[in-house]
PDB file of N, CA and C in Angstrom:
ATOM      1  N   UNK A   1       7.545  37.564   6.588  1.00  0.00           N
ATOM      2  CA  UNK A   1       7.456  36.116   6.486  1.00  0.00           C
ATOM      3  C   UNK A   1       8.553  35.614   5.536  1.00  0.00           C
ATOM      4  N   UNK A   2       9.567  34.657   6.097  1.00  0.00           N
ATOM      5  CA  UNK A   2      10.659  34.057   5.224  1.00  0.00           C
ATOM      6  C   UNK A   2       9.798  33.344   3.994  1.00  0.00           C
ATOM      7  N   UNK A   3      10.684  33.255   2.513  1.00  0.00           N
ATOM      8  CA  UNK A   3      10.496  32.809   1.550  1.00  0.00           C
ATOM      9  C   UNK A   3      11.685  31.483   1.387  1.00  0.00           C
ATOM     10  N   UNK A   4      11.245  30.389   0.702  1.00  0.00           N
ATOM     11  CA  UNK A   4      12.685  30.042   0.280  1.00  0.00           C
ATOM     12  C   UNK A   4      13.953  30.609  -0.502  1.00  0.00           C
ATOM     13  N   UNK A   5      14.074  31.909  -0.823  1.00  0.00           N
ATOM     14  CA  UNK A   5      14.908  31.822  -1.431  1.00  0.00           C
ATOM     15  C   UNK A   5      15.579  32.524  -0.460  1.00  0.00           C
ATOM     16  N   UNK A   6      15.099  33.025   1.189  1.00  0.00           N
ATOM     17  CA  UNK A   6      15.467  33.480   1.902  1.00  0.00           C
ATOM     18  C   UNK A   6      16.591  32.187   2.348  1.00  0.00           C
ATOM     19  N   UNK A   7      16.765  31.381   1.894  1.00  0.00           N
ATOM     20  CA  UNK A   7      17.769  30.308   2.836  1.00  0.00           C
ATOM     21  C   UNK A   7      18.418  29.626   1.408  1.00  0.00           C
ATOM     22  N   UNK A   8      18.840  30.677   0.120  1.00  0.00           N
ATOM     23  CA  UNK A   8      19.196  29.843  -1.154  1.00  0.00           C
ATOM     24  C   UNK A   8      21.036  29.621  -0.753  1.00  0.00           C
ATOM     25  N   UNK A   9      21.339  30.381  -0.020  1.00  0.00           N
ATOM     26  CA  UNK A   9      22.663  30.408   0.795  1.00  0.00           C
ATOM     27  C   UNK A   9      23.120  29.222   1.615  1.00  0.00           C
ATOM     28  N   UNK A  10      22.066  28.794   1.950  1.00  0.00           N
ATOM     29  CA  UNK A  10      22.311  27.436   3.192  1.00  0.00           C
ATOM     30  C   UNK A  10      22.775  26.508   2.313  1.00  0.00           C
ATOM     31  N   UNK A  11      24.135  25.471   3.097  1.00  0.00           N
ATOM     32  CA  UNK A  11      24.623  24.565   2.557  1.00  0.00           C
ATOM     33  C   UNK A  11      23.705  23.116   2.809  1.00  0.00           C
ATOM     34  N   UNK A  12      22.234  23.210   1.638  1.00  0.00           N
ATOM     35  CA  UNK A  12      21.590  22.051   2.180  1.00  0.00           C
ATOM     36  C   UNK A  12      22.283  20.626   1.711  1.00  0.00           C
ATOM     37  N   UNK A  13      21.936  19.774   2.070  1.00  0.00           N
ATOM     38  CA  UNK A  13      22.041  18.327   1.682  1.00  0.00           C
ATOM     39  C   UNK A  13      21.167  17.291   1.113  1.00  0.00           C
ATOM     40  N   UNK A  14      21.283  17.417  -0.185  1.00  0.00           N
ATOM     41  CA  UNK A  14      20.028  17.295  -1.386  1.00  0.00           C
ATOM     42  C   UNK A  14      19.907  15.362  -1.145  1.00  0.00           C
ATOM     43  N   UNK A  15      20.888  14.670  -0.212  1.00  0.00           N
ATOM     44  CA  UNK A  15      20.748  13.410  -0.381  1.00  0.00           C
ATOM     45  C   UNK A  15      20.391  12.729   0.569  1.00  0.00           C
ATOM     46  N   UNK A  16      20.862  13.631   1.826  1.00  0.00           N
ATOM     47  CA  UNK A  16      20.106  13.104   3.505  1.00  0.00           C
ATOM     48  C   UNK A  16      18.510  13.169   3.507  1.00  0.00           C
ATOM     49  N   UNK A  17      18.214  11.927   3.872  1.00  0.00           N
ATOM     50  CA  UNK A  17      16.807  11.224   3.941  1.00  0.00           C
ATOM     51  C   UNK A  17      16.176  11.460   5.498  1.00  0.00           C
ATOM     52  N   UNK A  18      15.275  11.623   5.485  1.00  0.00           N
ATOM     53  CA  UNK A  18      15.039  11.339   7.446  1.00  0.00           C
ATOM     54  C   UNK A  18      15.185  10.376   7.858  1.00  0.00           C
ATOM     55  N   UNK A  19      15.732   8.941   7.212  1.00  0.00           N
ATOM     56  CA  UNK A  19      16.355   8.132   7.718  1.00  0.00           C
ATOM     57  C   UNK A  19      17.796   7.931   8.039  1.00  0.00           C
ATOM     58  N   UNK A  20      18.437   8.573   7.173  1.00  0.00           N
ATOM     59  CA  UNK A  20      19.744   9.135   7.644  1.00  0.00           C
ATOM     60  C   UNK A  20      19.787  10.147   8.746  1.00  0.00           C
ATOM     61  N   UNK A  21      19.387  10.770   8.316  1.00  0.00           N
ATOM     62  CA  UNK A  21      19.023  11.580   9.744  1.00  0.00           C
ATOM     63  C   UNK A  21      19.006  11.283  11.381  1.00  0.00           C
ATOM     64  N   UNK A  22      17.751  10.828  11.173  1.00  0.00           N
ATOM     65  CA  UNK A  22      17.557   9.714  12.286  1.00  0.00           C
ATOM     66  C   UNK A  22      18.926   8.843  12.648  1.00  0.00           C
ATOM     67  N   UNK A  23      19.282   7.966  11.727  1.00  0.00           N
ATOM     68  CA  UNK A  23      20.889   7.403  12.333  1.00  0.00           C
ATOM     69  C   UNK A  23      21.784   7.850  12.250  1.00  0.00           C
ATOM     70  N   UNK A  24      21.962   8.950  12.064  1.00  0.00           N
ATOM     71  CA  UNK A  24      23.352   9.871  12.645  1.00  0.00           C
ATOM     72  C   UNK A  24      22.808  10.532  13.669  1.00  0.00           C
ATOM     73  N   UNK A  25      21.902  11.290  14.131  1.00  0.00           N
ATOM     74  CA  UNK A  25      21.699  12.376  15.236  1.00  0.00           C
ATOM     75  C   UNK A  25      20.928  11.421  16.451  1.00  0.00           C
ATOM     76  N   UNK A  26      20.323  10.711  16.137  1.00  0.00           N
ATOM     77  CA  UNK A  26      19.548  10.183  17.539  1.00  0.00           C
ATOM     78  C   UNK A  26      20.047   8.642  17.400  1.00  0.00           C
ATOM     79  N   UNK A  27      20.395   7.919  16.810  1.00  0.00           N
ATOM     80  CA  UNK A  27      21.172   6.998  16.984  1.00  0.00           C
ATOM     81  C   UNK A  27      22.616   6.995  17.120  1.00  0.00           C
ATOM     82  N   UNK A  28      23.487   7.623  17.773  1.00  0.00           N
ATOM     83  CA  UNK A  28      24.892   7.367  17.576  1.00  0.00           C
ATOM     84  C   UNK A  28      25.486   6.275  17.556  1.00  0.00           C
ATOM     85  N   UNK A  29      26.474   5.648  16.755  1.00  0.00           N
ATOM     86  CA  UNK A  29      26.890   4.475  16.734  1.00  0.00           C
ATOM     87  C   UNK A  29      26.400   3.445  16.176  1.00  0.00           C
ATOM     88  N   UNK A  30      24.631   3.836  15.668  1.00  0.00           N
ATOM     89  CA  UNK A  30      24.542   2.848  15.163  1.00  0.00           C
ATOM     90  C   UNK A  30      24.623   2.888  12.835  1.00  0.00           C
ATOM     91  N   UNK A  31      25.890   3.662  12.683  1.00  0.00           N
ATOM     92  CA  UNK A  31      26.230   3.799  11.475  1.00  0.00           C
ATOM     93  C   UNK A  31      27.704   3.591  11.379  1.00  0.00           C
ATOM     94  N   UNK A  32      27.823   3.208  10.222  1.00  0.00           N
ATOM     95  CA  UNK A  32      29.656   2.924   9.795  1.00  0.00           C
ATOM     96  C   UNK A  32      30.497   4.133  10.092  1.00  0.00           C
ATOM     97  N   UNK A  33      31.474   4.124  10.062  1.00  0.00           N
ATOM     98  CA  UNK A  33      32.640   5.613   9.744  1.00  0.00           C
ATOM     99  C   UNK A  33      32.910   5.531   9.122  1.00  0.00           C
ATOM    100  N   UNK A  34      32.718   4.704   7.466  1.00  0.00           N
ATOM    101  CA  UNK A  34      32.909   4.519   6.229  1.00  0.00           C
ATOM    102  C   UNK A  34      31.753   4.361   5.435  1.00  0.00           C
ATOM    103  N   UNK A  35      30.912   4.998   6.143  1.00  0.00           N
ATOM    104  CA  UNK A  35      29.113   4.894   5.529  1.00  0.00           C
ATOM    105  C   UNK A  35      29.257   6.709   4.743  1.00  0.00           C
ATOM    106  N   UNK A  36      28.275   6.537   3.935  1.00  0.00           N
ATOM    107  CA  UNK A  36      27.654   8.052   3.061  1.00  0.00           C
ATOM    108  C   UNK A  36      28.329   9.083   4.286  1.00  0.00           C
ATOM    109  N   UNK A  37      27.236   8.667   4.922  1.00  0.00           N
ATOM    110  CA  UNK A  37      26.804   9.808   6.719  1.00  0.00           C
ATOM    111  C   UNK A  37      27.824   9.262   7.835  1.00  0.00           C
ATOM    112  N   UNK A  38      29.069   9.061   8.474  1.00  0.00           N
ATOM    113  CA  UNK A  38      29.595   8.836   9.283  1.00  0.00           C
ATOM    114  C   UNK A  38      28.768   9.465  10.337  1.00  0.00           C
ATOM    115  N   UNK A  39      28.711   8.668  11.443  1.00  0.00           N
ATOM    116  CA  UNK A  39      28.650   8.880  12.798  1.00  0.00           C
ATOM    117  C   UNK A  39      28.690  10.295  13.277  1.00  0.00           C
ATOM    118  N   UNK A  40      27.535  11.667  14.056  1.00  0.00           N
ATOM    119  CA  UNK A  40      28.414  12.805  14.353  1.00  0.00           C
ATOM    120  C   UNK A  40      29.281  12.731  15.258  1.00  0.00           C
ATOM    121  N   UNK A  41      29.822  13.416  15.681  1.00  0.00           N
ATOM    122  CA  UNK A  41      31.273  13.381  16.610  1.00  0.00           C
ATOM    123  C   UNK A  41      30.527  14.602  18.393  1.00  0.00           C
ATOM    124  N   UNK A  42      29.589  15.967  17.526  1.00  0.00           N
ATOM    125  CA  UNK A  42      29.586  17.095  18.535  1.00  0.00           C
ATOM    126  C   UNK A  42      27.843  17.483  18.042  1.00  0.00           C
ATOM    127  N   UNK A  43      27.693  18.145  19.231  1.00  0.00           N
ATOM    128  CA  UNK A  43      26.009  19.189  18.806  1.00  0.00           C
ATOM    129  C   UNK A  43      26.331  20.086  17.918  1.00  0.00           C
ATOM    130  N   UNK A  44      28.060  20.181  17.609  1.00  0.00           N
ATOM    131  CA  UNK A  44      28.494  21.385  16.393  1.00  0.00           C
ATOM    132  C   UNK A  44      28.443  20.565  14.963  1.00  0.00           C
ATOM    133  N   UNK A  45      28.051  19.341  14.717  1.00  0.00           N
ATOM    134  CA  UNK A  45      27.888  18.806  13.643  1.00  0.00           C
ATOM    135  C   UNK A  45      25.928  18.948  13.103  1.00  0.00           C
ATOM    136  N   UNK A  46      25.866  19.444  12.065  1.00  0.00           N
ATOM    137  CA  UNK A  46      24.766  20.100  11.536  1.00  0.00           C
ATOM    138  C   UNK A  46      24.581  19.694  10.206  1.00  0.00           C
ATOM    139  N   UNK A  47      23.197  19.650  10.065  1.00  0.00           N
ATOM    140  CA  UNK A  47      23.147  18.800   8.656  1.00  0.00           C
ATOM    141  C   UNK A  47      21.553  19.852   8.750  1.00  0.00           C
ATOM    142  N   UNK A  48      21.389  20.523   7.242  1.00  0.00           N
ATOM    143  CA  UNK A  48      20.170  21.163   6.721  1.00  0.00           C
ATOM    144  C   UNK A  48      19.556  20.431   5.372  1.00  0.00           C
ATOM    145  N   UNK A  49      18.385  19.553   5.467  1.00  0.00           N
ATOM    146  CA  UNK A  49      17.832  19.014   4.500  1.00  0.00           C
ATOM    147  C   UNK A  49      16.195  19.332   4.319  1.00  0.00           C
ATOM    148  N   UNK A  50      15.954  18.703   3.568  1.00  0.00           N
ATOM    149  CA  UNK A  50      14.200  19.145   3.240  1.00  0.00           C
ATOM    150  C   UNK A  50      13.707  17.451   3.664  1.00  0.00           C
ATOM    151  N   UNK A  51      12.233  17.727   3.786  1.00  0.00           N
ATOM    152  CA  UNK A  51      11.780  16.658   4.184  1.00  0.00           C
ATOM    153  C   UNK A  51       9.807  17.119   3.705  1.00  0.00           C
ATOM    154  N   UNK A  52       9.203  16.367   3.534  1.00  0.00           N
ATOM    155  CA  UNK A  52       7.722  16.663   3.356  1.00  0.00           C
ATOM    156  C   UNK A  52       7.018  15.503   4.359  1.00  0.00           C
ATOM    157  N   UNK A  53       6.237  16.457   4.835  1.00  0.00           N
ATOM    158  CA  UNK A  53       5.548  15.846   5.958  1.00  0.00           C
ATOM    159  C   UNK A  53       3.756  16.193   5.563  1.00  0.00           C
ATOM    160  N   UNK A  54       3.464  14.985   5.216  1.00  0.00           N
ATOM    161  CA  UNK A  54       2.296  14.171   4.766  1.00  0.00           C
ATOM    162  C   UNK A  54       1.190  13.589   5.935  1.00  0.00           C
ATOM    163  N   UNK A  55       1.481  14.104   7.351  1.00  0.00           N
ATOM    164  CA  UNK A  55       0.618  13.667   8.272  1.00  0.00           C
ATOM    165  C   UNK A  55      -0.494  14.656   8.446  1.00  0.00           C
ATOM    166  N   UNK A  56      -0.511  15.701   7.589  1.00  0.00           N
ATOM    167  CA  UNK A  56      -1.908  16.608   7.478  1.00  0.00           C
ATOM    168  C   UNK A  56      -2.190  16.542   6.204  1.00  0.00           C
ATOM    169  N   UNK A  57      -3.246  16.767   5.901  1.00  0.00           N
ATOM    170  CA  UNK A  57      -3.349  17.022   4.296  1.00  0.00           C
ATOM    171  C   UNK A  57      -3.987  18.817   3.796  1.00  0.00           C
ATOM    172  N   UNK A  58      -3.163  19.073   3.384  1.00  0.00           N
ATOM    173  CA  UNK A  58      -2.191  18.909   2.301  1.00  0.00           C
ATOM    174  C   UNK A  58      -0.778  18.891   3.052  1.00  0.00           C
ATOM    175  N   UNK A  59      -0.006  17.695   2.457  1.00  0.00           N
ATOM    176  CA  UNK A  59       1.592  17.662   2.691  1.00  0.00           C
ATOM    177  C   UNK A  59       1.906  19.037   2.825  1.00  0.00           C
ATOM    178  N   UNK A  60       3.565  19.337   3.844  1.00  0.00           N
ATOM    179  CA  UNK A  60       4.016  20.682   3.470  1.00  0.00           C
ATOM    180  C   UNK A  60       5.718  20.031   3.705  1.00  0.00           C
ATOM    181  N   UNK A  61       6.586  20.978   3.086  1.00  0.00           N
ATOM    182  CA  UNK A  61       7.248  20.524   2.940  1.00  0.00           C
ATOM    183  C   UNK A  61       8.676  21.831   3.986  1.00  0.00           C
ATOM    184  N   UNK A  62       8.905  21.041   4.724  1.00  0.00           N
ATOM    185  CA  UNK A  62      10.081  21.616   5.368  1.00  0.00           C
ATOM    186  C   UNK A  62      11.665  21.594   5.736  1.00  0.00           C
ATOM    187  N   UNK A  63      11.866  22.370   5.620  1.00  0.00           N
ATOM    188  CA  UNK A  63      13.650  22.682   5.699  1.00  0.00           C
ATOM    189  C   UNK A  63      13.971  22.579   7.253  1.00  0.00           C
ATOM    190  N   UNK A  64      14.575  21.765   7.478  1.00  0.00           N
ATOM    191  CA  UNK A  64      14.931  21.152   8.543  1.00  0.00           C
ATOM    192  C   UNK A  64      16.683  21.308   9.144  1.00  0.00           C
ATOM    193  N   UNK A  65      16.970  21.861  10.203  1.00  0.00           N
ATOM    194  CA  UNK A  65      17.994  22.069  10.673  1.00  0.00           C
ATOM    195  C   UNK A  65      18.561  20.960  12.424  1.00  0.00           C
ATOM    196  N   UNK A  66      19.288  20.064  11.858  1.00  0.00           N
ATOM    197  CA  UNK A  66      19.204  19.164  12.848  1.00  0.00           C
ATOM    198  C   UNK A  66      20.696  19.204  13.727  1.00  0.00           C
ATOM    199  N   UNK A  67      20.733  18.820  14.436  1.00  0.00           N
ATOM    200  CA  UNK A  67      21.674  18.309  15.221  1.00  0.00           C
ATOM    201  C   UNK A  67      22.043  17.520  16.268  1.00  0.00           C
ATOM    202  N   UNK A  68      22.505  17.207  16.675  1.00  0.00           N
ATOM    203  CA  UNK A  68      22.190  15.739  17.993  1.00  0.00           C
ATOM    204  C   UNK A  68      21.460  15.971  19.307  1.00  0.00           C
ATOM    205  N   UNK A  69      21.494  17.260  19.308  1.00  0.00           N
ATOM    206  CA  UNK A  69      20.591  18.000  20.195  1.00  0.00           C
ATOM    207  C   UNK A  69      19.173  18.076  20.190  1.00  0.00           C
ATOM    208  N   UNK A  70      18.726  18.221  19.184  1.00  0.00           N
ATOM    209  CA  UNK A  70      16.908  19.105  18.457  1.00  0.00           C
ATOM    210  C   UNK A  70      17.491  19.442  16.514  1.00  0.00           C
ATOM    211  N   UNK A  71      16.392  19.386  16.245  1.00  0.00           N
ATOM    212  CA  UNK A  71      15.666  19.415  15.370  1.00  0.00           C
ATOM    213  C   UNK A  71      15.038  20.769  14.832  1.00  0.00           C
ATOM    214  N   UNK A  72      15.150  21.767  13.917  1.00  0.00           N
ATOM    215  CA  UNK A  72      14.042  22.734  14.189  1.00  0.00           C
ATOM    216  C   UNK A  72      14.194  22.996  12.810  1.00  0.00           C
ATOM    217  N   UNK A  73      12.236  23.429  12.788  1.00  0.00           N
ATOM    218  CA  UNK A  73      12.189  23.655  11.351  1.00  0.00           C
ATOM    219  C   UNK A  73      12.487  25.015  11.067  1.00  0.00           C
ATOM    220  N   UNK A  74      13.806  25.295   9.810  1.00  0.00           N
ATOM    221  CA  UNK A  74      13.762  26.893   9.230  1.00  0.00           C
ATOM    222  C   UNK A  74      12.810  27.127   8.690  1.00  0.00           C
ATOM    223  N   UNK A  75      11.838  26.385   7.881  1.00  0.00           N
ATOM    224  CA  UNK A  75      10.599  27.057   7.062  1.00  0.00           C
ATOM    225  C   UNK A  75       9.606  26.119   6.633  1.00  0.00           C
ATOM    226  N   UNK A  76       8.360  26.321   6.603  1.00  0.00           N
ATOM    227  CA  UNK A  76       7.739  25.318   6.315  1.00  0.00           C
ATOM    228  C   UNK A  76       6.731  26.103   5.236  1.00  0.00           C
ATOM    229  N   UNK A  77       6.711  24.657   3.938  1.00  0.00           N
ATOM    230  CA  UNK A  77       5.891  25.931   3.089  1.00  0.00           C
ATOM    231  C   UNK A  77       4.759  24.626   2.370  1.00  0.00           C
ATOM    232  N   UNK A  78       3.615  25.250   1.696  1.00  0.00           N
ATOM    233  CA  UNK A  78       2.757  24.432   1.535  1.00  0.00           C
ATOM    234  C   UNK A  78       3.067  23.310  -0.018  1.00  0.00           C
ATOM    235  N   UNK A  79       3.023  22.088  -0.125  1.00  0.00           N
ATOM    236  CA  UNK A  79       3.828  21.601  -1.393  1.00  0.00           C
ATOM    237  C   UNK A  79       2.648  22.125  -2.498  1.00  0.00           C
ATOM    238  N   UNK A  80       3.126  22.851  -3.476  1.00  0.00           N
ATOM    239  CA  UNK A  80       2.150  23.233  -4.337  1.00  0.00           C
ATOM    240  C   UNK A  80       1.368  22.029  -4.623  1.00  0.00           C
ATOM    241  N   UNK A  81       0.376  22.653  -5.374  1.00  0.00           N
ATOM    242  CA  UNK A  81      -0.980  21.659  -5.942  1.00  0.00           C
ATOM    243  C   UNK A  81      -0.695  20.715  -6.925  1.00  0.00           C
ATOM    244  N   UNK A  82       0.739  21.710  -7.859  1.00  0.00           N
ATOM    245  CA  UNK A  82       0.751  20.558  -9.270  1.00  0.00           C
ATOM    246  C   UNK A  82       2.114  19.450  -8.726  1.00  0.00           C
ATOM    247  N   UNK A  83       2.215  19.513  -7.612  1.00  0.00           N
ATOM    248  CA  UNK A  83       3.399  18.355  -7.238  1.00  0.00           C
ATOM    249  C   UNK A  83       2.645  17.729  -6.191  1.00  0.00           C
ATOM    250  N   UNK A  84       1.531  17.562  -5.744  1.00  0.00           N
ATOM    251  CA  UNK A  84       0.980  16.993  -5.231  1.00  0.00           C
ATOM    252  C   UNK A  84       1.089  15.751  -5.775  1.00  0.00           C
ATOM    253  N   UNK A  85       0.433  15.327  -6.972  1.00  0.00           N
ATOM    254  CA  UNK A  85       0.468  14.334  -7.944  1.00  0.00           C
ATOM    255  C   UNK A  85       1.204  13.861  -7.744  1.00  0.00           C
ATOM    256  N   UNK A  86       2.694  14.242  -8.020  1.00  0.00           N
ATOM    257  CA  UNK A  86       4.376  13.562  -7.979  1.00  0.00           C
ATOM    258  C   UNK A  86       4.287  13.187  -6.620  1.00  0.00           C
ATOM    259  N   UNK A  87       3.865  13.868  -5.555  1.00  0.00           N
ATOM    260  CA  UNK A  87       3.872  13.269  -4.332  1.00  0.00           C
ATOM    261  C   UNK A  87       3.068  11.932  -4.047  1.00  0.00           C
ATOM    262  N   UNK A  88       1.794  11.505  -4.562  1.00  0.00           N
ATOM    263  CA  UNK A  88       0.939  11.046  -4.349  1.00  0.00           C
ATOM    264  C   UNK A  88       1.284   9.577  -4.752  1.00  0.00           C
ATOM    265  N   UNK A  89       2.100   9.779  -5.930  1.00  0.00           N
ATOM    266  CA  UNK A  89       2.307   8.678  -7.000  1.00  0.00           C
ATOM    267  C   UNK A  89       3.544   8.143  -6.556  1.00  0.00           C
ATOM    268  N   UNK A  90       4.335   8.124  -5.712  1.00  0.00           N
ATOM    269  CA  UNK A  90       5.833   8.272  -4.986  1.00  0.00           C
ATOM    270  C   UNK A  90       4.757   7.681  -3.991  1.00  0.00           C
ATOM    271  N   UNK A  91       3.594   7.936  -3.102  1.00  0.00           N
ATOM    272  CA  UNK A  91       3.849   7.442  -1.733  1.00  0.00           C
ATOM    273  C   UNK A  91       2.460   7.333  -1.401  1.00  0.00           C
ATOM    274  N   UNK A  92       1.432   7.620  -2.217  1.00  0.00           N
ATOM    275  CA  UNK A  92      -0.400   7.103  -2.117  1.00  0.00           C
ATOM    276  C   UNK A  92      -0.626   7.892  -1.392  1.00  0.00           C
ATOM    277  N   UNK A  93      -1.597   7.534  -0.215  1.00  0.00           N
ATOM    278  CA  UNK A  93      -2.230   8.328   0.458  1.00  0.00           C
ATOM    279  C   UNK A  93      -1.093   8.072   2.100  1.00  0.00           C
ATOM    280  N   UNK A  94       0.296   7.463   2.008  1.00  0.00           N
ATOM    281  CA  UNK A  94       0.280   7.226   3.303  1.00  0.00           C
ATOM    282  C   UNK A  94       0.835   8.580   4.141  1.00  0.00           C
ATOM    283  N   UNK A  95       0.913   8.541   5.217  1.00  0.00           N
ATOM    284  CA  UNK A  95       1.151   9.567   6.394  1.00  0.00           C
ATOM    285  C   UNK A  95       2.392   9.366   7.283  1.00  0.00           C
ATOM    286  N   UNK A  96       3.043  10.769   6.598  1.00  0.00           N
ATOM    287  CA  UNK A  96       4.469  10.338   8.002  1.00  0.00           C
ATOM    288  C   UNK A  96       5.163  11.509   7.335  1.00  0.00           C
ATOM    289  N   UNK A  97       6.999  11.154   7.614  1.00  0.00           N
ATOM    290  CA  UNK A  97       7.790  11.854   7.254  1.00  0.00           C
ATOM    291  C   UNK A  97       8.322  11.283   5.978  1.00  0.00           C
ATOM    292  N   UNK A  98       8.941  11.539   4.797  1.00  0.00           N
ATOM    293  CA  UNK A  98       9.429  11.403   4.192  1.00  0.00           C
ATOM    294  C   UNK A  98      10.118  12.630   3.134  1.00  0.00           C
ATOM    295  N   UNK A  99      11.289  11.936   2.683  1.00  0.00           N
ATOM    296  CA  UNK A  99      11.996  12.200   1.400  1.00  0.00           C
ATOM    297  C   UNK A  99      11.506  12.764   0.301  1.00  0.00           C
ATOM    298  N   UNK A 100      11.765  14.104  -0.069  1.00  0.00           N
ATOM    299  CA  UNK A 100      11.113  14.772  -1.471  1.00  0.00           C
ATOM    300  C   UNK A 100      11.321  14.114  -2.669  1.00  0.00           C
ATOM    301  N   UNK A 101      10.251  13.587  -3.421  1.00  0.00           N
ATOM    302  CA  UNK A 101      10.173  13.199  -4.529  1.00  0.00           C
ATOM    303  C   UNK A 101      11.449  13.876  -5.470  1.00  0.00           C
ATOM    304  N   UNK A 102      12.164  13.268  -6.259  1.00  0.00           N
ATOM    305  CA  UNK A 102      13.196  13.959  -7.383  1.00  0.00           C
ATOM    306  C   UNK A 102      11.880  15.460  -8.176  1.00  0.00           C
ATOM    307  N   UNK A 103      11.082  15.228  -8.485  1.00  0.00           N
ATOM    308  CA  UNK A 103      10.211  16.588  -8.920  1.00  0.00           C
ATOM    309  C   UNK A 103      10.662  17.463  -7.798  1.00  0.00           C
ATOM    310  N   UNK A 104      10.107  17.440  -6.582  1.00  0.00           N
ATOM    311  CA  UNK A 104       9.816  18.123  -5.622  1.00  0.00           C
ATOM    312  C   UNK A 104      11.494  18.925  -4.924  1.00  0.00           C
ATOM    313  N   UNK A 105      11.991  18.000  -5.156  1.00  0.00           N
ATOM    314  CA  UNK A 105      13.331  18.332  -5.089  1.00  0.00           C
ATOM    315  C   UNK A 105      14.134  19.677  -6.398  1.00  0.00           C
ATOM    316  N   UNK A 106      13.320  19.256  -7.983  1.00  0.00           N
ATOM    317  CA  UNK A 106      13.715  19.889  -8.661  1.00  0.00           C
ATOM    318  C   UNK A 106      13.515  21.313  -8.502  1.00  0.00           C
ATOM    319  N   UNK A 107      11.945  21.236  -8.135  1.00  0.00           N
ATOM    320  CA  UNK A 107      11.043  22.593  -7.775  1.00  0.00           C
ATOM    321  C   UNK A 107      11.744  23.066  -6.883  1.00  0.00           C
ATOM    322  N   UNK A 108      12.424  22.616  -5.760  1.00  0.00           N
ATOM    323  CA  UNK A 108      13.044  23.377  -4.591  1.00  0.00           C
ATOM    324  C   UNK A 108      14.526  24.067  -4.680  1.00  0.00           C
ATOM    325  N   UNK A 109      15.054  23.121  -5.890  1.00  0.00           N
ATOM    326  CA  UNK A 109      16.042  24.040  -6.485  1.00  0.00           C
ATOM    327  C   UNK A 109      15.995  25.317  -7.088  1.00  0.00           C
ATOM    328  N   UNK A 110      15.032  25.028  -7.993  1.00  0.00           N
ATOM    329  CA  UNK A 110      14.921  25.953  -9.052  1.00  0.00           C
ATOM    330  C   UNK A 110      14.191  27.270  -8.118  1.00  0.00           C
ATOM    331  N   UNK A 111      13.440  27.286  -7.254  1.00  0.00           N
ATOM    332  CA  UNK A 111      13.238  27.971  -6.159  1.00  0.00           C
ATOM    333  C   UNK A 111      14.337  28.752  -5.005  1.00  0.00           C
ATOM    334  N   UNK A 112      14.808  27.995  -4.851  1.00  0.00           N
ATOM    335  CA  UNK A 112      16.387  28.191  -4.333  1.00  0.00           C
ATOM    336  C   UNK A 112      17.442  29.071  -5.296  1.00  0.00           C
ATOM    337  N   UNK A 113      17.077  28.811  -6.449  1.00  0.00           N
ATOM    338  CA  UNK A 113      18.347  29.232  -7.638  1.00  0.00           C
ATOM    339  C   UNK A 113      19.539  28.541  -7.453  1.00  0.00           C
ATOM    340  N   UNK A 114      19.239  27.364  -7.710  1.00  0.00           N
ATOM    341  CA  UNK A 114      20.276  26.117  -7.874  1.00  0.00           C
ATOM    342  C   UNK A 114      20.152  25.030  -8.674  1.00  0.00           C
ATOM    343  N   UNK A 115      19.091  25.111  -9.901  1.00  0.00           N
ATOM    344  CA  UNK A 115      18.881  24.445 -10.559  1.00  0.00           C
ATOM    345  C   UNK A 115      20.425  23.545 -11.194  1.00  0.00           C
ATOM    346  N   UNK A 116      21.198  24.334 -11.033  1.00  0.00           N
ATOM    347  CA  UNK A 116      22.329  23.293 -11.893  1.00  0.00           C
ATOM    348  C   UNK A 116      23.496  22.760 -10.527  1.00  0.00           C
ATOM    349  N   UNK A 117      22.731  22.200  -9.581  1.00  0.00           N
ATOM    350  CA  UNK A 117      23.141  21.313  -8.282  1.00  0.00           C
ATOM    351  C   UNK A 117      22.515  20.073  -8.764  1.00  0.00           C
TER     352      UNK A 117
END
């Protein structure tokens, strides 16, 4: 069974949101070419970010490998108990996809062995 530190190698992207996401890979065109995220160009343009998905409870939080093609998750792992809180307080009880809290993000570094990213 993969661990995260099985993917501490991957060039993730600590700032792509699933809303960025979303408008670069399934919206084409509808972003600047002078925006953060330009427009992709090919299915060879690839972007690996984290995302926590809050539509079960308990949240889990997954590493996500996208491209204009599909979507697929590299790993999905359960958000520990003591970042629950940080999660909770960031976003209540609601349900969906979202953006890792800056905690949750820290934890995934320091997990990763990238704390000084």
């Amino acid at each position: 069974m993969p661990s995260l530190k099985d993917f501490a190698l991957y060039d993730i992207d600590w700032n792509l949101t699933p809303e960025h996401a979303v408008t670069m890979y399934l919206e084409w065109g509808n972003n600047d070419w002078h925006s953060e995220y330009p427009p992709v160009r090919s299915k060879d343009d690839v972007a690996q970010y984290f995302v926590v998905d809050s539509w079960n409870d308990p949240p889990v939080i997954r590493l996500v490998r996208r491209n204009s093609e599909r979507a697929e998750d590299l790993i999905v792992v359960p958000l520990p108990q003591d970042l629950l809180e940080d999660f909770r307080r960031a976003h209540g009880q609601w349900r969906g996809i979202s953006e890792p809290t800056p905690g949750i993000k820290a934890w995934l570094k320091a997990e990763l062995g990238q704390q000084s990213l």
